[in-house]
N, C-alpha and C. Protein backbone atom coordinates (compact mmCIF):
# COMPACT_ATOMS: atom_id res chain seq x y z
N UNK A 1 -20.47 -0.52 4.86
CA UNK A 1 -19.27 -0.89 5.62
C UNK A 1 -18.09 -1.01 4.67
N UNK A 2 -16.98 -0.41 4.83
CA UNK A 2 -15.78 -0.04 4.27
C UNK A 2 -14.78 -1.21 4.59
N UNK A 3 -14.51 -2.51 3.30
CA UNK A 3 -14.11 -3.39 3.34
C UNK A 3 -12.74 -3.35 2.48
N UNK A 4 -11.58 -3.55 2.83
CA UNK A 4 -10.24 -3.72 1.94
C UNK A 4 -9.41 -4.87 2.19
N UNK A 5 -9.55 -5.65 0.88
CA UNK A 5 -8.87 -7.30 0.94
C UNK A 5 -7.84 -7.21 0.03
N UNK A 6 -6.90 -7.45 0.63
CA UNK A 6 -5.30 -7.98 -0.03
C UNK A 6 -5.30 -9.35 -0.67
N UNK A 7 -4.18 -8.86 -2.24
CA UNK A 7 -4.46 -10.45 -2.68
C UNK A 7 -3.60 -10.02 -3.53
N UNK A 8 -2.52 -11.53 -3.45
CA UNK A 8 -1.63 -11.11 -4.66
C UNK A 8 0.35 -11.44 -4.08
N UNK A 9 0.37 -11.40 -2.69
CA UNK A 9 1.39 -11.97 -1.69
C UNK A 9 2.10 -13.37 -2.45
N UNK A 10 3.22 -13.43 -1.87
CA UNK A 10 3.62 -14.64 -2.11
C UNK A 10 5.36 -14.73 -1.92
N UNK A 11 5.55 -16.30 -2.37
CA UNK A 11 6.93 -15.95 -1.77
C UNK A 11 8.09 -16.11 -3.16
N UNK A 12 8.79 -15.13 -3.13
CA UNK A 12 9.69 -15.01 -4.49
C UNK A 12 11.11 -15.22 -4.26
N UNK A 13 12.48 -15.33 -5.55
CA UNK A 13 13.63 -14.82 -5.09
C UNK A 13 13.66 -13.28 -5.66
N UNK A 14 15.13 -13.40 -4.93
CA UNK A 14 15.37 -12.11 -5.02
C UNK A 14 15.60 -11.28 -6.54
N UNK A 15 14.98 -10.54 -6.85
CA UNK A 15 15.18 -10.31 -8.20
C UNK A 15 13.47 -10.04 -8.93
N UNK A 16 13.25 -10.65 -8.38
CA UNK A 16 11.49 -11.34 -8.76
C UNK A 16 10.40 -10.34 -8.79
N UNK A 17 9.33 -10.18 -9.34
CA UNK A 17 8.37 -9.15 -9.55
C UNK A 17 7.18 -10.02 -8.63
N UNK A 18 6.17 -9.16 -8.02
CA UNK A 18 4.84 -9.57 -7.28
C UNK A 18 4.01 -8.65 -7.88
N UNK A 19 2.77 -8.53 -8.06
CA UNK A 19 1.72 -7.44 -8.04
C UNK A 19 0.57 -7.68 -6.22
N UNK A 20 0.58 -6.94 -6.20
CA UNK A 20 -0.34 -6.42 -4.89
C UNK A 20 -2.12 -5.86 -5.42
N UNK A 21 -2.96 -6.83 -5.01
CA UNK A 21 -3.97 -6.00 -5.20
C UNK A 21 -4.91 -5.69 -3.97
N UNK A 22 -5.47 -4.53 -4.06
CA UNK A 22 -6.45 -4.50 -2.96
C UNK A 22 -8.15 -4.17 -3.60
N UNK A 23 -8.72 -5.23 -3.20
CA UNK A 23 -10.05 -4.56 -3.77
C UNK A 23 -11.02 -4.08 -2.42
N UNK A 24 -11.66 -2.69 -2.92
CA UNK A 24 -12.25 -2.08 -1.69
C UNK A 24 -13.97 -1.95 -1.93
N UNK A 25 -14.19 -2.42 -0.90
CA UNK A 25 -15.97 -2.22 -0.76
C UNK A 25 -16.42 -1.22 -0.29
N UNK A 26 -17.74 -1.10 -0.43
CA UNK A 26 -18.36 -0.37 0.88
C UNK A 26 -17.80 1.26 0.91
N UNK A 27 -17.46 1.78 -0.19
CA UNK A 27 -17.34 2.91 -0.56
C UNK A 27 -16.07 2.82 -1.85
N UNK A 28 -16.57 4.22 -3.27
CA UNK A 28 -16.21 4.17 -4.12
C UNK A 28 -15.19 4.67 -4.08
N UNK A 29 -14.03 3.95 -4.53
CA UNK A 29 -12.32 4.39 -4.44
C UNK A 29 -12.23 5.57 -4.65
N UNK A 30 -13.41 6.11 -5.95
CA UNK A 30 -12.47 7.66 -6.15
C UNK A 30 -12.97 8.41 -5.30
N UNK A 31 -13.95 8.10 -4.10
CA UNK A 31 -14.21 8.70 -2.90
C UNK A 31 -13.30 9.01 -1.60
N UNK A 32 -12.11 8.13 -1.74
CA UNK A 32 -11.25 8.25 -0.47
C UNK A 32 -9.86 9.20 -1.09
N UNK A 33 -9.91 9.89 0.04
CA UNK A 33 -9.28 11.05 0.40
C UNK A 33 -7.40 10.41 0.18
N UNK A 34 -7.12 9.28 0.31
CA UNK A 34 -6.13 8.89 0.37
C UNK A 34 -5.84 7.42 0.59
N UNK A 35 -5.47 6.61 -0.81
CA UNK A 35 -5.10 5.52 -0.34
C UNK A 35 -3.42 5.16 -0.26
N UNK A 36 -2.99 4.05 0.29
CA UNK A 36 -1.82 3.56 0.86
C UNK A 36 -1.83 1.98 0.71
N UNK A 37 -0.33 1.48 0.74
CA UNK A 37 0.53 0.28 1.05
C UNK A 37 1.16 0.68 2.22
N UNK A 38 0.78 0.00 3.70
CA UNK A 38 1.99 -0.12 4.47
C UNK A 38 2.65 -1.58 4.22
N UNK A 39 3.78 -1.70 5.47
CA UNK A 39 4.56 -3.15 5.73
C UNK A 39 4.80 -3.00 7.17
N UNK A 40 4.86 -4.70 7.09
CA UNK A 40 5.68 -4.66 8.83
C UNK A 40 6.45 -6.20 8.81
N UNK A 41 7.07 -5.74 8.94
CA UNK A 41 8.77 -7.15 8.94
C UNK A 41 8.37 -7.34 11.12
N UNK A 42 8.28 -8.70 10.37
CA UNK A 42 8.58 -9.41 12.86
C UNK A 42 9.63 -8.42 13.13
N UNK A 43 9.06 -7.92 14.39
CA UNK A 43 9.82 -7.24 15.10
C UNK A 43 10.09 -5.74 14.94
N UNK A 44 9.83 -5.21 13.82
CA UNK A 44 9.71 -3.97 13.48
C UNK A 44 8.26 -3.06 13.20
N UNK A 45 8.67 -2.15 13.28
CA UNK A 45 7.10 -1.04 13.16
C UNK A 45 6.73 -1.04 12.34
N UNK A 46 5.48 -0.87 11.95
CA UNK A 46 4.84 -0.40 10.67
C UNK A 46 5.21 0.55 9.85
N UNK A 47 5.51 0.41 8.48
CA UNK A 47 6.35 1.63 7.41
C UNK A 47 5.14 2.06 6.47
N UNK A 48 5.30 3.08 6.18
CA UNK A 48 5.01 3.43 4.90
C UNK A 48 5.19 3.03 3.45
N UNK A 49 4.87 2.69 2.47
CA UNK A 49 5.48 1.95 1.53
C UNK A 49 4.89 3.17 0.51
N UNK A 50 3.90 3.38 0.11
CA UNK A 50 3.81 4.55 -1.27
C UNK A 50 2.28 4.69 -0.58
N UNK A 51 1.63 6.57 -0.67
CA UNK A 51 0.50 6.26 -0.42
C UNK A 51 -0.06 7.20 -2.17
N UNK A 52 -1.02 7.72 -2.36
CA UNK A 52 -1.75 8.07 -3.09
C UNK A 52 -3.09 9.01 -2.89
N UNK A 53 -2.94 9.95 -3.58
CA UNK A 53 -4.40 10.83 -3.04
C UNK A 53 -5.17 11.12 -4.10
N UNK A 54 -6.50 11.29 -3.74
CA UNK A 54 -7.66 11.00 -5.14
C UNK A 54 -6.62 12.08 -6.16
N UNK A 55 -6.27 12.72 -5.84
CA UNK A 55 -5.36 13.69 -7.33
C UNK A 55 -4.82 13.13 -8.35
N UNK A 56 -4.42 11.83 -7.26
CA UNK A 56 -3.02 11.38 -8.08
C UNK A 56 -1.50 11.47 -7.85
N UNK A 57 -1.81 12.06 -6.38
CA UNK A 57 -0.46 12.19 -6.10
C UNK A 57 0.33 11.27 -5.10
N UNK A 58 1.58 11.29 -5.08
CA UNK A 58 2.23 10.07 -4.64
C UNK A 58 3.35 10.27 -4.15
N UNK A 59 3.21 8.95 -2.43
CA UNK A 59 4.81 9.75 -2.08
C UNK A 59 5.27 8.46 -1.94
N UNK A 60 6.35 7.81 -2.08
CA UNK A 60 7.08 6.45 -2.01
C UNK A 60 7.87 6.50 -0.99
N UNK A 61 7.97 5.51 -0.42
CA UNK A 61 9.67 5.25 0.73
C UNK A 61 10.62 5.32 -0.15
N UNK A 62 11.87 6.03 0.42
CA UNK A 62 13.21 6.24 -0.27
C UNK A 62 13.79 4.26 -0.98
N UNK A 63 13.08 3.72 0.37
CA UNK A 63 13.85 2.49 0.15
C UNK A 63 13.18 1.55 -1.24
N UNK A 64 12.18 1.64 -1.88
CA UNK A 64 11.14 1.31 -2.61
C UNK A 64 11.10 2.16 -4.24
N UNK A 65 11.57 3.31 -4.05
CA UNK A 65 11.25 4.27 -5.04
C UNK A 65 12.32 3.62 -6.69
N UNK A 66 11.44 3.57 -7.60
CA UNK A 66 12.34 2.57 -8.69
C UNK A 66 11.82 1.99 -8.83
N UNK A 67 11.23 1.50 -7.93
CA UNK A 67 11.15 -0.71 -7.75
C UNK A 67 10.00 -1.05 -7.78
N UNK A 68 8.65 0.07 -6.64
CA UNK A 68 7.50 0.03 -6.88
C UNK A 68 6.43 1.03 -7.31
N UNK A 69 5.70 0.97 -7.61
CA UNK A 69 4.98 1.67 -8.72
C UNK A 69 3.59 0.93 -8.29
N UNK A 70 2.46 2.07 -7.27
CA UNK A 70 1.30 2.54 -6.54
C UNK A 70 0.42 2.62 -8.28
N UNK A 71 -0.80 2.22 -8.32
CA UNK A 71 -1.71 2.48 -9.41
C UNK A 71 -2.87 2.05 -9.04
N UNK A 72 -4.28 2.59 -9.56
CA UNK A 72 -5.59 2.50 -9.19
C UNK A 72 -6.41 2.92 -9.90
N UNK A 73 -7.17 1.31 -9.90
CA UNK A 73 -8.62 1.49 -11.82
C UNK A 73 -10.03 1.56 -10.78
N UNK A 74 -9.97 2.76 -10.76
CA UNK A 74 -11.32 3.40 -9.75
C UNK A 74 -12.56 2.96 -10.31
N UNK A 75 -12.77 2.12 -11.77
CA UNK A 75 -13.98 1.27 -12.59
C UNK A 75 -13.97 0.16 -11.58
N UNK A 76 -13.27 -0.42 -11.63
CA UNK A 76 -12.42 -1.94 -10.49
C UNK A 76 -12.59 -1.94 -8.80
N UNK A 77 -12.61 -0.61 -8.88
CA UNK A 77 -12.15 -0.15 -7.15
C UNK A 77 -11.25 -0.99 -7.03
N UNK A 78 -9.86 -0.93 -7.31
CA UNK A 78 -8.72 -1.47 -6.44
C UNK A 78 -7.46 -1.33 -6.98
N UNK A 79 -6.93 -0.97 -5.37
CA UNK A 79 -5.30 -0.43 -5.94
C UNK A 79 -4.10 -1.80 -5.69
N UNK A 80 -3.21 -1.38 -6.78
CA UNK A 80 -2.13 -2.32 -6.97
C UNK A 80 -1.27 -1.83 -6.65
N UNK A 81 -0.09 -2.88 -6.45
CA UNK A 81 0.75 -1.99 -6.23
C UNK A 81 2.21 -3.39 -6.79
N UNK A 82 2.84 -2.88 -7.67
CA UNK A 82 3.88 -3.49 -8.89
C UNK A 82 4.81 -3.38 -7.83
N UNK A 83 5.47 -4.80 -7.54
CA UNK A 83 6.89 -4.58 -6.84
C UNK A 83 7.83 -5.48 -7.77
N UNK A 84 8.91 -4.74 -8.60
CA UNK A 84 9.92 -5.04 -9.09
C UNK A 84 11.29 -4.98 -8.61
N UNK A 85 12.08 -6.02 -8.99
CA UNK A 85 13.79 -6.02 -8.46
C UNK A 85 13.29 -6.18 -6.77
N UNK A 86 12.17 -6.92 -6.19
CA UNK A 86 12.31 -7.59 -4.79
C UNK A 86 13.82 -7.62 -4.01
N UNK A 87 13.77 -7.49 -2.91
CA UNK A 87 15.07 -7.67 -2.18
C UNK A 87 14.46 -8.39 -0.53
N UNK A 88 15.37 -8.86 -0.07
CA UNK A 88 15.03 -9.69 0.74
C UNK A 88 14.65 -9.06 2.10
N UNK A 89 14.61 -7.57 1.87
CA UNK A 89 14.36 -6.85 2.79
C UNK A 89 13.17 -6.32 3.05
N UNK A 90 12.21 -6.95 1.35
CA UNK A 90 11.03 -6.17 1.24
C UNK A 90 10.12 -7.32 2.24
N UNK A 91 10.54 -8.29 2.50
CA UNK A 91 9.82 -9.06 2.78
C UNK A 91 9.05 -8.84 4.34
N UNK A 92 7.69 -8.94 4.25
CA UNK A 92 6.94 -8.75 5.12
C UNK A 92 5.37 -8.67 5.15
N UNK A 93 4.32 -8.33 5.71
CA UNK A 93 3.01 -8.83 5.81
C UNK A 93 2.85 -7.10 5.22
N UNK A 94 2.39 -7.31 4.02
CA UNK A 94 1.60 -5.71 3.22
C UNK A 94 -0.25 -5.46 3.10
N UNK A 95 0.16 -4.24 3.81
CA UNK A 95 -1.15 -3.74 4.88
C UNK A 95 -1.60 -3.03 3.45
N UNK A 96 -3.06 -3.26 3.01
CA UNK A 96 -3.70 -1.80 2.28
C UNK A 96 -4.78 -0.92 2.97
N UNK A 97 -4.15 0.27 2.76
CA UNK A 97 -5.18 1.33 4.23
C UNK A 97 -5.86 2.14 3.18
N UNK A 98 -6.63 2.83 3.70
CA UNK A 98 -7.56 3.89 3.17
C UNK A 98 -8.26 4.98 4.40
N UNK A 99 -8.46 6.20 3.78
CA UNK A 99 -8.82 7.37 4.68
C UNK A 99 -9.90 8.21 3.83
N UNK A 100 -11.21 8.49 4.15
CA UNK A 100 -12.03 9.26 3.40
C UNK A 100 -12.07 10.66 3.97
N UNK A 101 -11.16 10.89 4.59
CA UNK A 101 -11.30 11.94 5.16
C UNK A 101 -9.54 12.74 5.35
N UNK A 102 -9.81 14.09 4.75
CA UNK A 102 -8.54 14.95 5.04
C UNK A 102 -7.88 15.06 6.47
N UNK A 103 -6.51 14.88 6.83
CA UNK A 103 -6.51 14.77 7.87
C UNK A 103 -5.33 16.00 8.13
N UNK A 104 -5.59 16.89 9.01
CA UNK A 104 -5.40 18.20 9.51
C UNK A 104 -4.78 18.49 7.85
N UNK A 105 -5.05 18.54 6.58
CA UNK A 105 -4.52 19.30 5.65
C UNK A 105 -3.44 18.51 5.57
N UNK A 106 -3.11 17.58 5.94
CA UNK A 106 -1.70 16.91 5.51
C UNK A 106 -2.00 16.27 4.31
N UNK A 107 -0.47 16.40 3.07
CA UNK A 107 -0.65 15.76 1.98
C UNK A 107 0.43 14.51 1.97
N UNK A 108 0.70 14.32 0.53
CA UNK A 108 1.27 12.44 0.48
C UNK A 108 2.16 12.26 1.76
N UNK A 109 3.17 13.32 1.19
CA UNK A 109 4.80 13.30 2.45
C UNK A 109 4.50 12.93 3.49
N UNK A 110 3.12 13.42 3.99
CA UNK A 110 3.17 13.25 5.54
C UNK A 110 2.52 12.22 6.00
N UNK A 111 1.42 11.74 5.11
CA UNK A 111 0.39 10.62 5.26
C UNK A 111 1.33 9.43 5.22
N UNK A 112 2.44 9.39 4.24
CA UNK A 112 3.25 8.09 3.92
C UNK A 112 4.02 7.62 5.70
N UNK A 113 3.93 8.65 6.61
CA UNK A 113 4.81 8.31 7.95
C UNK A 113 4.01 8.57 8.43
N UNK A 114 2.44 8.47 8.66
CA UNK A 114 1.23 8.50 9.32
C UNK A 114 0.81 7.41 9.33
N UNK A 115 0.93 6.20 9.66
CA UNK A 115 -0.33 5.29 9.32
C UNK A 115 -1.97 5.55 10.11
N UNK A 116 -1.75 6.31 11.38
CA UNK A 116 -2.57 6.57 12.06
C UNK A 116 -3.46 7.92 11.43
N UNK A 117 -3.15 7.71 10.43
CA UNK A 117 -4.14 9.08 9.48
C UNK A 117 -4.88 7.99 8.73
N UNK A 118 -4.89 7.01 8.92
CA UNK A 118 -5.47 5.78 8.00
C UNK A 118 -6.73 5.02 8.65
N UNK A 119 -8.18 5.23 8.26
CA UNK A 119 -9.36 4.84 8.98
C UNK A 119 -9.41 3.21 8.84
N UNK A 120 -9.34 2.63 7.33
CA UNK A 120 -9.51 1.76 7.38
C UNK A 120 -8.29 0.64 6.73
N UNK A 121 -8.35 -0.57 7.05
CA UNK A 121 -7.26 -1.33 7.28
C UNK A 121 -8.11 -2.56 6.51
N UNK A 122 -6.89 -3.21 5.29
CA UNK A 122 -6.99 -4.39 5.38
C UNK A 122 -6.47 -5.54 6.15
N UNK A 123 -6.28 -7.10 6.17
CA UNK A 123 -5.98 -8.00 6.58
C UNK A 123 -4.78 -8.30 6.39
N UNK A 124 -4.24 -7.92 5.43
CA UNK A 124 -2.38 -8.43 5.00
C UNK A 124 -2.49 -9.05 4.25
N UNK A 125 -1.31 -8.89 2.86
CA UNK A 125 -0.69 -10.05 2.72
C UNK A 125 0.73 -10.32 2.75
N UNK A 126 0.98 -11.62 3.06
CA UNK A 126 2.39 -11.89 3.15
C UNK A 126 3.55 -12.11 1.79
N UNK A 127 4.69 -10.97 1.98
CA UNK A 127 5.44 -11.20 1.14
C UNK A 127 6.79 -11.65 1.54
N UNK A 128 7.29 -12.84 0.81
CA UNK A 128 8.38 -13.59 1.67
C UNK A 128 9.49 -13.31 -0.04
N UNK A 129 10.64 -13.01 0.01
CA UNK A 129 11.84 -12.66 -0.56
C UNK A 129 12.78 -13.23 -0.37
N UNK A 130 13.19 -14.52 -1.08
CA UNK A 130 14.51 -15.46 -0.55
C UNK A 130 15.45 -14.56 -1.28
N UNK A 131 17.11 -15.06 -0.70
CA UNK A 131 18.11 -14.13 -1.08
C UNK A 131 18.56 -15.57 -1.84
């Protein structure tokens, strides 16, 4: 059974660095086809935040790109994810997904505005960003 727990949330000012970790069970990281960071701020949809494919390749949100920086120690099974220069906008509950499976041939670009290409789901964690 394919388990992914968030850890690493918290609440910062603005300016402030977090690390994000996700550690994954129940199948070996460098086995999935594609991992990901989403977000979701109250009241708004679920985003894309940076996803990652066993290659190594990587697509970031325009709004994020700079600031965070996607990485994964496949010895560890679990991906991080470095958020630097926080803004009060980042703030919200950060989803870590995973997919072992190619989905119609789509690569990072498209998976990053897919979440529904994403099999499995962690629990959240919450990131709160005072201004």
């Amino acid at each position: 059974q394919v388990q992914l727990v968030e850890s690493g949330g918290g609440s910062v000012q603005a300016g402030g660095s977090l690390r994000l970790s996700c550690a994954a069970s129940g199948y070996r990281q460098s086995q999935y086809y594609a991992m990901g960071w989403f977000r979701q701020a109250p009241g708004k949809e679920r985003e894309g935040v940076v996803v990652i494919d066993s290659d190594g390749r990587t697509s970031y949100a325009d709004s994020v790109k700079g600031r965070f920086t996607i990485s994964k120690d496949n010895a560890k099974n679990t991906l991080y994810l470095q958020m630097n220069s926080l803004k009060p906008e980042d703030t919200a509950m950060y989803f870590c997904a995973a997919t072992t499976s190619p989905y119609f041939g789509a690569g990072v670009n498209y998976l990053i505005r897919t979440s529904g290409a994403f099999t499995y789901w962690g629990q959240g964690t919450q990131v709160s960003v005072s201004s």
